[in-house]
Protein backbone atom coordinates (compact mmCIF):
# COMPACT_ATOMS: atom_id res chain seq x y z
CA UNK A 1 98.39 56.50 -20.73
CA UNK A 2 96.74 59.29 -19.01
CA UNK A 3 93.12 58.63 -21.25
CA UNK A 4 93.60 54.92 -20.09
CA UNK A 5 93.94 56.29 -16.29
CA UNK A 6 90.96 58.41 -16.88
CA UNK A 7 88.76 55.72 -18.38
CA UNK A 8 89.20 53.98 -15.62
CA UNK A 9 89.25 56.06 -13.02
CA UNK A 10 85.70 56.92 -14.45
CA UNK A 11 84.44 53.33 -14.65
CA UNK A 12 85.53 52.79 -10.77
CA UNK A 13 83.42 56.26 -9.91
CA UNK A 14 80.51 55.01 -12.18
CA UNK A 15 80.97 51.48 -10.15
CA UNK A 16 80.92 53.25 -6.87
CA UNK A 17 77.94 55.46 -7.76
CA UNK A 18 76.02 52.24 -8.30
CA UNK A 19 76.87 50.32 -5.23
CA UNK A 20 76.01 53.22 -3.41
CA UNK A 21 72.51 53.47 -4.96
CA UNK A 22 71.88 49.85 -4.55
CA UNK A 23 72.68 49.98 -0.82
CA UNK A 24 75.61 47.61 -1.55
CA UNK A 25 78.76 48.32 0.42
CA UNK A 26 81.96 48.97 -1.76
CA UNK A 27 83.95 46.78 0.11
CA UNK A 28 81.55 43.57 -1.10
CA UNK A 29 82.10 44.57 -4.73
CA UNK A 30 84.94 42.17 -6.50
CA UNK A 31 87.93 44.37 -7.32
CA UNK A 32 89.20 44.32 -10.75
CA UNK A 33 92.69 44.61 -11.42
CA UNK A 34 94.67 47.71 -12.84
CA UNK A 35 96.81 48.00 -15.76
CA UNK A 36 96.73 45.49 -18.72
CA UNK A 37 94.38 42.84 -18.65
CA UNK A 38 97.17 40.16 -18.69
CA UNK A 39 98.37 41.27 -15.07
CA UNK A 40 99.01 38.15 -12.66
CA UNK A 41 96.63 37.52 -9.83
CA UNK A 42 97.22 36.21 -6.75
CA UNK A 43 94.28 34.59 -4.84
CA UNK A 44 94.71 33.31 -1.34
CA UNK A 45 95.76 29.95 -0.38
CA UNK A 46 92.90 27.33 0.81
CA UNK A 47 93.52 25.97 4.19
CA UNK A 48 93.48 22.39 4.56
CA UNK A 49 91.95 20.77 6.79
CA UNK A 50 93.70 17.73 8.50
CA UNK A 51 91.41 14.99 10.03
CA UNK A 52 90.53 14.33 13.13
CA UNK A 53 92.34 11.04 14.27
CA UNK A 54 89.86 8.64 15.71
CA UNK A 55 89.96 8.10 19.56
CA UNK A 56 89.60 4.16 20.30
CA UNK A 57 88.42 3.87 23.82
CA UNK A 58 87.97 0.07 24.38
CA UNK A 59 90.25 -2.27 21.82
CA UNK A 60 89.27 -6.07 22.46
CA UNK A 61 92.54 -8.19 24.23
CA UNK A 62 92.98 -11.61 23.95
CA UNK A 63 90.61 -14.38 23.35
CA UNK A 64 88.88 -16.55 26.28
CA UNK A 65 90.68 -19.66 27.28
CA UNK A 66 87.01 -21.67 26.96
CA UNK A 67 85.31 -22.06 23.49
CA UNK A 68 81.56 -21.35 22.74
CA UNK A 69 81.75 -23.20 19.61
CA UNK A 70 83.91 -24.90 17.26
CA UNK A 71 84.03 -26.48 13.44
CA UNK A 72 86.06 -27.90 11.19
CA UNK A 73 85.95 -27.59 7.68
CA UNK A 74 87.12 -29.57 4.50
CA UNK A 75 90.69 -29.05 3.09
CA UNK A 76 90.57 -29.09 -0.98
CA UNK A 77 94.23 -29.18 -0.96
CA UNK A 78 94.03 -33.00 -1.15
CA UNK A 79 92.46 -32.84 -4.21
CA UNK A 80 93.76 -29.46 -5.79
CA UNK A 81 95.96 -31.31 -8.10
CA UNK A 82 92.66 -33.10 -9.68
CA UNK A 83 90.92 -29.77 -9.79
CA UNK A 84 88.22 -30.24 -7.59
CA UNK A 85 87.13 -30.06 -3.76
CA UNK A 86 86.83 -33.21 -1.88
CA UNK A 87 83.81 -32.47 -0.51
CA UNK A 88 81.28 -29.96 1.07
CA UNK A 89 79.87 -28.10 -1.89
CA UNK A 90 76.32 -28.15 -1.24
CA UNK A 91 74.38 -25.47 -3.76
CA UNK A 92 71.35 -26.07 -2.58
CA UNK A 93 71.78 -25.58 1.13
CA UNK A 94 74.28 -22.87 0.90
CA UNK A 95 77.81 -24.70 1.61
CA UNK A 96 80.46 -23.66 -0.71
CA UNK A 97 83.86 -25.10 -0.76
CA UNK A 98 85.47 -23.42 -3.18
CA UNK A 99 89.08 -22.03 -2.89
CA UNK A 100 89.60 -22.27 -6.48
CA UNK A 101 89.72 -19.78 -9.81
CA UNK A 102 86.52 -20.38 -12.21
CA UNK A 103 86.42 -22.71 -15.05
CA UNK A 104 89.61 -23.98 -15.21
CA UNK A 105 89.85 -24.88 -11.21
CA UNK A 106 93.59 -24.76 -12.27
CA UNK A 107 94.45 -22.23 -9.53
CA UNK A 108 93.88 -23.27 -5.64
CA UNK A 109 94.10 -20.75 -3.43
CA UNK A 110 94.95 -21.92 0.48
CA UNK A 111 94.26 -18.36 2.31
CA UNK A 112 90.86 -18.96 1.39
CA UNK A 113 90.70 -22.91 2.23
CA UNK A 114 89.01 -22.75 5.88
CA UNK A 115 90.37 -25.64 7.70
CA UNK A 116 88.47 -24.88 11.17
CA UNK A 117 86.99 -21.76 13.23
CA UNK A 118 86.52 -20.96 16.85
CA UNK A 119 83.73 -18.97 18.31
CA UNK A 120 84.16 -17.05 21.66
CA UNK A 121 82.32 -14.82 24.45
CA UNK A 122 83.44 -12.75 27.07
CA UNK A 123 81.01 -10.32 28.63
CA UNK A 124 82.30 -7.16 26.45
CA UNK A 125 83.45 -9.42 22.96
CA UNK A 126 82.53 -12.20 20.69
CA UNK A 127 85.47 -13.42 18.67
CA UNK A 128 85.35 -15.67 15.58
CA UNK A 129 89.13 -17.26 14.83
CA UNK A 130 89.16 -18.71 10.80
CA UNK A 131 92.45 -20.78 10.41
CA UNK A 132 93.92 -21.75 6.98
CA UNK A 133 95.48 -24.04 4.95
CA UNK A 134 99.48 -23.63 5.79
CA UNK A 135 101.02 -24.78 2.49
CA UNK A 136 104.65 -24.18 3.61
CA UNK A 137 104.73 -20.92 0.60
CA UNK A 138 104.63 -17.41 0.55
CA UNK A 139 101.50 -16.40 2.18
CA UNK A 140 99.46 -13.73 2.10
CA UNK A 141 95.44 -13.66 3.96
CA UNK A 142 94.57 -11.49 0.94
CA UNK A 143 90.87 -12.18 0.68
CA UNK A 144 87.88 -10.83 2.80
CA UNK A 145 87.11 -13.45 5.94
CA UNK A 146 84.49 -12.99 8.58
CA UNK A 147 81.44 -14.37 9.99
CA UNK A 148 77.57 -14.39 9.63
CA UNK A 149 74.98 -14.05 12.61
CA UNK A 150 71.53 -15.69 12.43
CA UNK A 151 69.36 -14.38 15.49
CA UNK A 152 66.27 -15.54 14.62
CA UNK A 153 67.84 -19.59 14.31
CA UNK A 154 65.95 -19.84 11.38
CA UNK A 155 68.24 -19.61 8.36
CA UNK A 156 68.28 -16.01 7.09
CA UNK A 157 71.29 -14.04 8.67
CA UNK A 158 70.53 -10.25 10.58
CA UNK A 159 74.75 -9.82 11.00
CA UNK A 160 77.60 -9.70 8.45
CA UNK A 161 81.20 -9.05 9.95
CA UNK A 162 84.08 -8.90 7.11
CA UNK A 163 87.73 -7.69 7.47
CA UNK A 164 89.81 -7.50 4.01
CA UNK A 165 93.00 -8.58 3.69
CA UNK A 166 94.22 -8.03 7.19
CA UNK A 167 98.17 -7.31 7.53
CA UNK A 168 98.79 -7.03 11.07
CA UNK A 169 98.84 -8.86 14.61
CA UNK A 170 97.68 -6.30 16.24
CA UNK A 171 93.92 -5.36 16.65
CA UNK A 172 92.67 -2.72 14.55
CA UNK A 173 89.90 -1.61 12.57
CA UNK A 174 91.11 -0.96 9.10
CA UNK A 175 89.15 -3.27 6.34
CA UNK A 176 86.86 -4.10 9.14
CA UNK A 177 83.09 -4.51 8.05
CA UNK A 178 79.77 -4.78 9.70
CA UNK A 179 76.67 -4.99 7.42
CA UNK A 180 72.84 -5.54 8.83
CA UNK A 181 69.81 -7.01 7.04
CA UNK A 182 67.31 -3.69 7.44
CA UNK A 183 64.54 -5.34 4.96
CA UNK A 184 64.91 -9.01 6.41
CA UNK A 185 65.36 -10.65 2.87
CA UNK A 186 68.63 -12.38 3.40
CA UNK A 187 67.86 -16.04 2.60
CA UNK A 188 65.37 -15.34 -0.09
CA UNK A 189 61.82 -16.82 0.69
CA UNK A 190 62.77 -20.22 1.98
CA UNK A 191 65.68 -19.59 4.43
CA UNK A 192 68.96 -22.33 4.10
CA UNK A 193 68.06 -23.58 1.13
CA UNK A 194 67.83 -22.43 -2.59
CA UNK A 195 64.82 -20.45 -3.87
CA UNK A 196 63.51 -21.68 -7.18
CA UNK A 197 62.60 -18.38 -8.28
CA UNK A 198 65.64 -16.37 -8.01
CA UNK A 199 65.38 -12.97 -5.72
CA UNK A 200 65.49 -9.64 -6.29
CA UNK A 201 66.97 -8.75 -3.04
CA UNK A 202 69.36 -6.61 -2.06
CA UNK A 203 71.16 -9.31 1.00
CA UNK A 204 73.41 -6.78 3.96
CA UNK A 205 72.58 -3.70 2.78
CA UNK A 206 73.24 -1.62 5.33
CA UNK A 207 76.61 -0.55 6.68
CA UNK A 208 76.67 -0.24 10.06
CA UNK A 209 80.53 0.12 10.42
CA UNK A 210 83.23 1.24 8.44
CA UNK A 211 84.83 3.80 6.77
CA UNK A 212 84.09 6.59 8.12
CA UNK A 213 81.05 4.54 8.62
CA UNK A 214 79.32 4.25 12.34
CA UNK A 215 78.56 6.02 15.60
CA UNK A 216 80.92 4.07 17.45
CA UNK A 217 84.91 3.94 16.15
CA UNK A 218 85.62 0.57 18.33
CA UNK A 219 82.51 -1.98 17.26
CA UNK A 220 84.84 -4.18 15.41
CA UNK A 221 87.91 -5.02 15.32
CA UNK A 222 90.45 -7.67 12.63
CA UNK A 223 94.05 -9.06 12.77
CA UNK A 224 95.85 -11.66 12.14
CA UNK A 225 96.69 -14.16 15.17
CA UNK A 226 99.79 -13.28 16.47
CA UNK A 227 100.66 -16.83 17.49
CA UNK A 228 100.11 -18.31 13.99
CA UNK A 229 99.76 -16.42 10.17
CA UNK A 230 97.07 -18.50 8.92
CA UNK A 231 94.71 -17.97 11.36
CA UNK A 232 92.50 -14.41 11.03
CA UNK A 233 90.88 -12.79 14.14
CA UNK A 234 87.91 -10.79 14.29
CA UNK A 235 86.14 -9.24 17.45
CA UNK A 236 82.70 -7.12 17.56
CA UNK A 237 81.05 -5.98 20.58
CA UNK A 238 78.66 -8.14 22.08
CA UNK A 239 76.05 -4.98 22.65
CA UNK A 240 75.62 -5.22 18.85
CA UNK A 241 73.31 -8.07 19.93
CA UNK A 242 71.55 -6.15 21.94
CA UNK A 243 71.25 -9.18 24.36
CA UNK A 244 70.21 -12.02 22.08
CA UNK A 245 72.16 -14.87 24.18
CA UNK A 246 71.19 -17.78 21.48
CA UNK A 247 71.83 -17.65 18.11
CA UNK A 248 73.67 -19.36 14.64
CA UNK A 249 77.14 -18.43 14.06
CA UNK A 250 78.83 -19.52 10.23
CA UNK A 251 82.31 -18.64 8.80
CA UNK A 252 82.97 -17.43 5.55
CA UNK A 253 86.08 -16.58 3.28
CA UNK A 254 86.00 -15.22 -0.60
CA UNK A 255 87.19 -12.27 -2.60
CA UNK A 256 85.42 -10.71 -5.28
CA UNK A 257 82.49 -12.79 -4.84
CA UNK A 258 81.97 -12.09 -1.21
CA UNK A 259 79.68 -9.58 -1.48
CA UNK A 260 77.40 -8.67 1.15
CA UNK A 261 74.79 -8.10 -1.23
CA UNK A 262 74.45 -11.27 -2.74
CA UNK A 263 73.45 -13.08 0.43
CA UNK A 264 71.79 -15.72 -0.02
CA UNK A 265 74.27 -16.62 -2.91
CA UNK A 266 72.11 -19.70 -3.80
CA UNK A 267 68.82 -17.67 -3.88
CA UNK A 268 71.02 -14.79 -6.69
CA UNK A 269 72.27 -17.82 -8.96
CA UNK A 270 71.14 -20.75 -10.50
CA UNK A 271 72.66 -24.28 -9.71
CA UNK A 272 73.77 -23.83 -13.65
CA UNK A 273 75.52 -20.51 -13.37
CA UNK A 274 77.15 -21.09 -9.97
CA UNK A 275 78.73 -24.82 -10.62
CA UNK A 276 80.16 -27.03 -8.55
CA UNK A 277 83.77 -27.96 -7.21
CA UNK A 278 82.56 -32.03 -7.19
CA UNK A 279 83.81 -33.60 -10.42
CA UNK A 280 80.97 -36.31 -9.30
CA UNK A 281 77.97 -33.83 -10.30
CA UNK A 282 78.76 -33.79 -13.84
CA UNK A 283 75.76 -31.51 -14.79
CA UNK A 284 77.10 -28.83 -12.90
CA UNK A 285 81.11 -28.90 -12.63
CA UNK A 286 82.95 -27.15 -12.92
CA UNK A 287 82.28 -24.17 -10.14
CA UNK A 288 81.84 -20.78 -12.61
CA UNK A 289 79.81 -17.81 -11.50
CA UNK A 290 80.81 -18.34 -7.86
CA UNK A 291 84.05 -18.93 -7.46
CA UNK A 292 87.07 -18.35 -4.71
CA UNK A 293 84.36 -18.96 -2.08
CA UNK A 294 84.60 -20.86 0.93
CA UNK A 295 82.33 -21.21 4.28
CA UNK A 296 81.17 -23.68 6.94
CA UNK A 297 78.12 -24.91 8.79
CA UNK A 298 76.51 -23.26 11.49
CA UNK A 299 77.23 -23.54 15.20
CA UNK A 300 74.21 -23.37 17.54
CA UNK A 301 75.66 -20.13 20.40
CA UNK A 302 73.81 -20.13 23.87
CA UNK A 303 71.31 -22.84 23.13
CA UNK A 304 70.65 -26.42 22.84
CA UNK A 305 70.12 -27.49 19.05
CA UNK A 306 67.94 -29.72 18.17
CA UNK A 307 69.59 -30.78 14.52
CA UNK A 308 66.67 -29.53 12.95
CA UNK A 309 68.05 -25.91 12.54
CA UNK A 310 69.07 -24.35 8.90
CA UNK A 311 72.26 -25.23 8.25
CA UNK A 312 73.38 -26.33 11.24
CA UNK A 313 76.73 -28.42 11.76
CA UNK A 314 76.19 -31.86 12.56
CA UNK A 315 75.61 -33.20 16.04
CA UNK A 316 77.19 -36.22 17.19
CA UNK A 317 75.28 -39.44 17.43
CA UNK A 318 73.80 -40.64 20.88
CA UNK A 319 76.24 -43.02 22.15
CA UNK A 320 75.88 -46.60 21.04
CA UNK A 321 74.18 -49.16 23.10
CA UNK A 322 75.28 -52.54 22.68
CA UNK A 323 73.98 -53.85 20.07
CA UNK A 324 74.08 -50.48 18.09
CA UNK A 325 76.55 -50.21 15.09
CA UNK A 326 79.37 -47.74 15.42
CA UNK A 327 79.04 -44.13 15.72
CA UNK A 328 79.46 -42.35 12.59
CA UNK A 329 81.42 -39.63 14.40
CA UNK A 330 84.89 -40.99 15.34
CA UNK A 331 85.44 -39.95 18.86
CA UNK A 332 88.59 -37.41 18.11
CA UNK A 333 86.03 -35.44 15.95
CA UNK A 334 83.49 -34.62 18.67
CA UNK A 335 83.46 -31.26 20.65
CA UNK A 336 81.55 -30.10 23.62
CA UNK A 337 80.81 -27.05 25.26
CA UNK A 338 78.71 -26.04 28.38
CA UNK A 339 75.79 -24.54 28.36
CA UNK A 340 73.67 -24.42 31.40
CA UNK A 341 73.21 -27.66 32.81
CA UNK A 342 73.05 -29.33 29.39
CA UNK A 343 75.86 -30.08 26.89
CA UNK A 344 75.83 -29.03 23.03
CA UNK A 345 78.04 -31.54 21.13
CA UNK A 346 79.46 -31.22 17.16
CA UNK A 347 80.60 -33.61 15.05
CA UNK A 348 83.74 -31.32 13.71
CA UNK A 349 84.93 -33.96 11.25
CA UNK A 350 85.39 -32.73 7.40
């Protein structure tokens, strides 16, 4: 034992020697430990680091009593048994009414069936409502649901807002989305309607909110109405507009497929790869690539339409003169909302 203590006693005075020669301080050198080489360690716990909870300043409340916008939307339940949608799958103009599994169509799902939305403003919030199909079962909103924003009115959306699978009635921010178009090539090269060269583009890109995603922790908010379970809620802060008063406004609701990236949908897939939920278009049932997919039109926010607009819900017929045939909107079907001293009118009929 005593060579072993002098061997190393040497080796530490050779080690010190060095440092010493080097400038190096003993005290930065790593020790070594004495005795056999097999001796235990011990090294010194790591601290963790909790994180910091987030501090929500403003939380949105409850909706406005008055409407800036309203739709209604097909309900494929009607038809589920058949395996196919009644109507409203459009391809080429980027309406998809598809709340069923691909292929087979054997599988409907109703918390993805849109039945209507609601569009709101107050002077802090916008809120989008998306109600459901109520099938009387076990339900669970376990998709992603939100809305699109086109600023420009001319087909190609700027604003994505998604919350997945929201759980609770009261506001909050998990699962809640909010994806920009930085590069501008949402819609492809001819906006609302179906390139025939298929893009290369990358749709919402960017993530503006999140995750740890964002500068500010309250932008947007998701929940599910506390009045009814088959309606989802989603409020963003109207400053995300950075005052734009007029623009498009269009619901959406999906799973897998709803993919912020693959906006436009009909500019990323082929008529022939996507399908169709309308047994009538035999070339192309039944839906494949794109499936569990619903949306609606667009609803004309802060301006006066003039029908003309990419994919833009239907107005209402003039009223009849006298020797006019019948409207083709029946009366229970039409909404109106203020704006200025003019009225905007939808046809909301499915």
């Amino acid at each position: 034992m005593a060579r072993k203590s002098i061997i190393i006693f040497v080796s530490l005075l050779v080690v010190l020697m060095f440092a010493c020669g080097t400038g190096v301080s003993p005290d930065t050198l790593p020790l070594e430990a004495s005795g056999d080489s097999d001796s235990p360690t011990t090294e010194s716990p790591t601290a963790i680091v909790e994180p910091t909870p987030v501090q929500h300043v403003m939380i949105p409340g409850e909706l406005p009593t008055i409407q800036s916008g309203a739709v209604g939307d097909q309900d494929s339940s009607i038809t589920a048994d058949q395996k196919r949608a009644p109507s409203g799958d459009r391809f080429t103009f980027g309406r998809f009414e598809r709340p069923f599994n691909a292929n087979t169509m054997d599988m409907y799902y109703p918390a993805l069936d849109i039945q209507g939305a609601l569009f709101y403003e107050d002077s802090t919030w916008i809120y989008a409502t998306l109600n459901f199909k109520n099938d009387s079962s076990s339900y669970v909103l376990n998709g992603k649901y939100g809305f699109e924003i086109d600023l420009n009115v001319d087909g190609g959306g700027e604003w994505l807002v998604l919350v997945s699978q929201p759980s609770s009635t009261e506001w909050s921010t998990n699962g809640v989305e909010v994806w920009f178009d930085t590069n501008d090539d949402v819609g492809g090269s001819t906006f609302g309607y179906s390139d025939k060269v298929l893009t290369d583009g990358n749709g919402y890109e960017t993530l503006i909110f999140g995750t740890n995603q964002g500068d500010d922790p309250d932008l947007a908010w998701g929940r599910i109405s506390p009045s009814d379970p088959y309606i989802v809620q989603l409020a963003v802060k109207k400053s995300m507009l950075e005052g734009d008063p007029a623009y498009l406004v269009g619901m959406w609701a999906g799973t897998n497929d709803l993919e912020p990236s693959l906006f436009d949908f009909n500019d990323h897939y082929t008529h022939e790869q996507a399908g169709t939920s309308l047994i009538e278009l035999e070339n192309f049932y039944p839906i494949k690539e794109i499936s569990e997919l619903d949306n609606t039109c667009r609803m004309a926010i802060g301006f006066q339409p003039t029908g003309n607009e990419p994919g833009l819900c239907p107005l209402p017929p003039k009223p009849a003169q006298e020797d006019d045939p019948p409207a083709s909107c029946p009366p229970q079907y039409v909404v109106c909302f203020p704006f200025g001293n003019q009225v905007v009118c939808y046809c909301i009929a499915p």
